[in-house]
Protein backbone atom coordinates (compact mmCIF):
# COMPACT_ATOMS: atom_id res chain seq x y z
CA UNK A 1 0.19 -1.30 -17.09
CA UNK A 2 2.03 -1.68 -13.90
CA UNK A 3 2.25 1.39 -12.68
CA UNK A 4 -0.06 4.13 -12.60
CA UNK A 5 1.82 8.01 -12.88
CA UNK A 6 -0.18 10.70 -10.51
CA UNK A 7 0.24 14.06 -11.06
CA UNK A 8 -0.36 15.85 -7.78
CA UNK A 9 -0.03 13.09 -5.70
CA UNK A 10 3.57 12.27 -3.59
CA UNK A 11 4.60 9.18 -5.12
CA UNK A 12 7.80 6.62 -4.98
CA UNK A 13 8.90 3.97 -5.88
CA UNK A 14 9.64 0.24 -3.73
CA UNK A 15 13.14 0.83 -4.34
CA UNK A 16 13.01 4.12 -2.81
CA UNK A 17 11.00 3.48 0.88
CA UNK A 18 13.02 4.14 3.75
CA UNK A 19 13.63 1.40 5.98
CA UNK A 20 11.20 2.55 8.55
CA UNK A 21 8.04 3.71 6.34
CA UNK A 22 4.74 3.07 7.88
CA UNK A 23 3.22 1.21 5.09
CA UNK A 24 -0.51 0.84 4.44
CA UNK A 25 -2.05 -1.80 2.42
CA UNK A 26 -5.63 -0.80 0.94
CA UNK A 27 -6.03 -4.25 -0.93
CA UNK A 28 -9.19 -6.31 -0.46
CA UNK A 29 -9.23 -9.28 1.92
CA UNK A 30 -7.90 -11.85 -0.67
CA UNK A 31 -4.94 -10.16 -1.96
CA UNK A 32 -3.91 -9.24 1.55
CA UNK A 33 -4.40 -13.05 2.29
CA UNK A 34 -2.41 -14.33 -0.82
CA UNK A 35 0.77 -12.18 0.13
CA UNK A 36 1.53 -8.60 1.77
CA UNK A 37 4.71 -6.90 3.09
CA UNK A 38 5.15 -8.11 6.91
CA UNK A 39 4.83 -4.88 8.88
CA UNK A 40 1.99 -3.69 7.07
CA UNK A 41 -1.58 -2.00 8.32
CA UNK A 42 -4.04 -3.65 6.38
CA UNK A 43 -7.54 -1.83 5.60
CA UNK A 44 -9.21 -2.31 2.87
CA UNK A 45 -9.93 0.76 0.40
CA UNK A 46 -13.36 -0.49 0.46
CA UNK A 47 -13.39 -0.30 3.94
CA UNK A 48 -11.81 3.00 4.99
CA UNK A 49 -13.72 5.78 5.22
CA UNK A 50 -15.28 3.76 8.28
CA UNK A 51 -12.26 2.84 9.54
CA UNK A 52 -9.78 6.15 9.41
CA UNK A 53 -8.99 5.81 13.25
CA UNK A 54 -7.10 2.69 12.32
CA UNK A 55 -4.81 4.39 9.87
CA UNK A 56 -1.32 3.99 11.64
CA UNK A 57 0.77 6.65 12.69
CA UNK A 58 3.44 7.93 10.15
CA UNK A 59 4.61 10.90 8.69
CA UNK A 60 3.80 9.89 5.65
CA UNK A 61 1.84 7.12 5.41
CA UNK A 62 3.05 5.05 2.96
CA UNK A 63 -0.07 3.54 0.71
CA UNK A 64 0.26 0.08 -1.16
CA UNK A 65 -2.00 -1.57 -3.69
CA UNK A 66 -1.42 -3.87 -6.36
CA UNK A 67 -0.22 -1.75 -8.67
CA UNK A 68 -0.92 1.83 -7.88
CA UNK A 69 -4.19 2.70 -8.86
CA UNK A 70 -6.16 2.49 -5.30
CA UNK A 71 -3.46 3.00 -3.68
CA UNK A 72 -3.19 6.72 -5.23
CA UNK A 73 -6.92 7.20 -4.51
CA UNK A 74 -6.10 6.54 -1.24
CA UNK A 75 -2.98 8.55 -0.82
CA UNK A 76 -4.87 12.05 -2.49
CA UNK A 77 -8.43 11.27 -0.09
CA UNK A 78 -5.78 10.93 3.04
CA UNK A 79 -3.57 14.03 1.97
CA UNK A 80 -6.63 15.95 1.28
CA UNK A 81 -8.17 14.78 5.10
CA UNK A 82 -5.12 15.94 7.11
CA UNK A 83 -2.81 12.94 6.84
CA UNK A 84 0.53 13.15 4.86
CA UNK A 85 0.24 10.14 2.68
CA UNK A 86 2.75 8.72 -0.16
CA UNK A 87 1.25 6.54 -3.15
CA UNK A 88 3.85 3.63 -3.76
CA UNK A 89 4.03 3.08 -7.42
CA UNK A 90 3.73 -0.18 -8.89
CA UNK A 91 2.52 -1.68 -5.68
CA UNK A 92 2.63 -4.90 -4.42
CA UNK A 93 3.88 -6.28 -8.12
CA UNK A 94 7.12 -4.05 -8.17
CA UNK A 95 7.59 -4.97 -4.32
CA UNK A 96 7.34 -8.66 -5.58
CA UNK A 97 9.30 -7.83 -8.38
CA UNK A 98 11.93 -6.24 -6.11
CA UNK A 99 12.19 -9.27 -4.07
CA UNK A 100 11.16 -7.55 -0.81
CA UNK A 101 9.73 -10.08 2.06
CA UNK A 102 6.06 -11.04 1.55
CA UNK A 103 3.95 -13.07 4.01
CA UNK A 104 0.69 -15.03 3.10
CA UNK A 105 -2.01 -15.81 5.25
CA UNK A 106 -2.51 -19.40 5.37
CA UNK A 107 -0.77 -22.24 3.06
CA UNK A 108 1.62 -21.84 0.28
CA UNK A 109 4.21 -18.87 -0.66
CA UNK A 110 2.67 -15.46 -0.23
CA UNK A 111 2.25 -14.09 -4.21
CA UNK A 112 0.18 -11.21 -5.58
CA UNK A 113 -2.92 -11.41 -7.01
């Protein structure tokens, strides 16, 4: 499964980001390393709670994962803190699948893994 639906939780889909959203990637080091979206705030969902000064600016926040699941976590623990957050469904594999722009860190195309 791809995609992961959230009842409750503001959700939508690659195709469907504005131009300007403020995206946040919760992915772990590696996956952020093997390919991400270019103007995204990396910070690991693993890493957050100790980190939620670094969450950008946006109204929403847009959260990414690979393929929903964290990223939806995310989105409800950030709506439920104060922030206005947006799970993107499907994640990084629909933005892949979309052909959006992805950047690796390091040698060879940027991917998802």
């Amino acid at each position: 499964m791809d995609g992961v639906s959230n009842p409750g939780i503001p959700e939508v889909g690659v195709a469907d980001l504005p131009a300007d959203a403020v995206l946040l990637d919760v992915r772990e080091n590696d996956e952020w390393a093997a390919g991400h979206a270019p103007d995204a705030t990396h910070l690991p969902m693993t890493t957050l709670t100790d980190r939620l000064d670094e969450v950008p600016d946006g109204s929403p926040v847009y959260v990414i994962c690979r393929s929903g699941g964290r990223s939806a976590r995310v989105a409800a623990f950030l709506n439920s803190s104060g922030w206005e957050a947006v799970n993107v469904a499907g994640g990084m594999l629909h933005w892949a699948r979309a052909g959006r722009p992805m950047v690796a860190e390091g040698r060879g195309p940027a991917t998802v893994i």
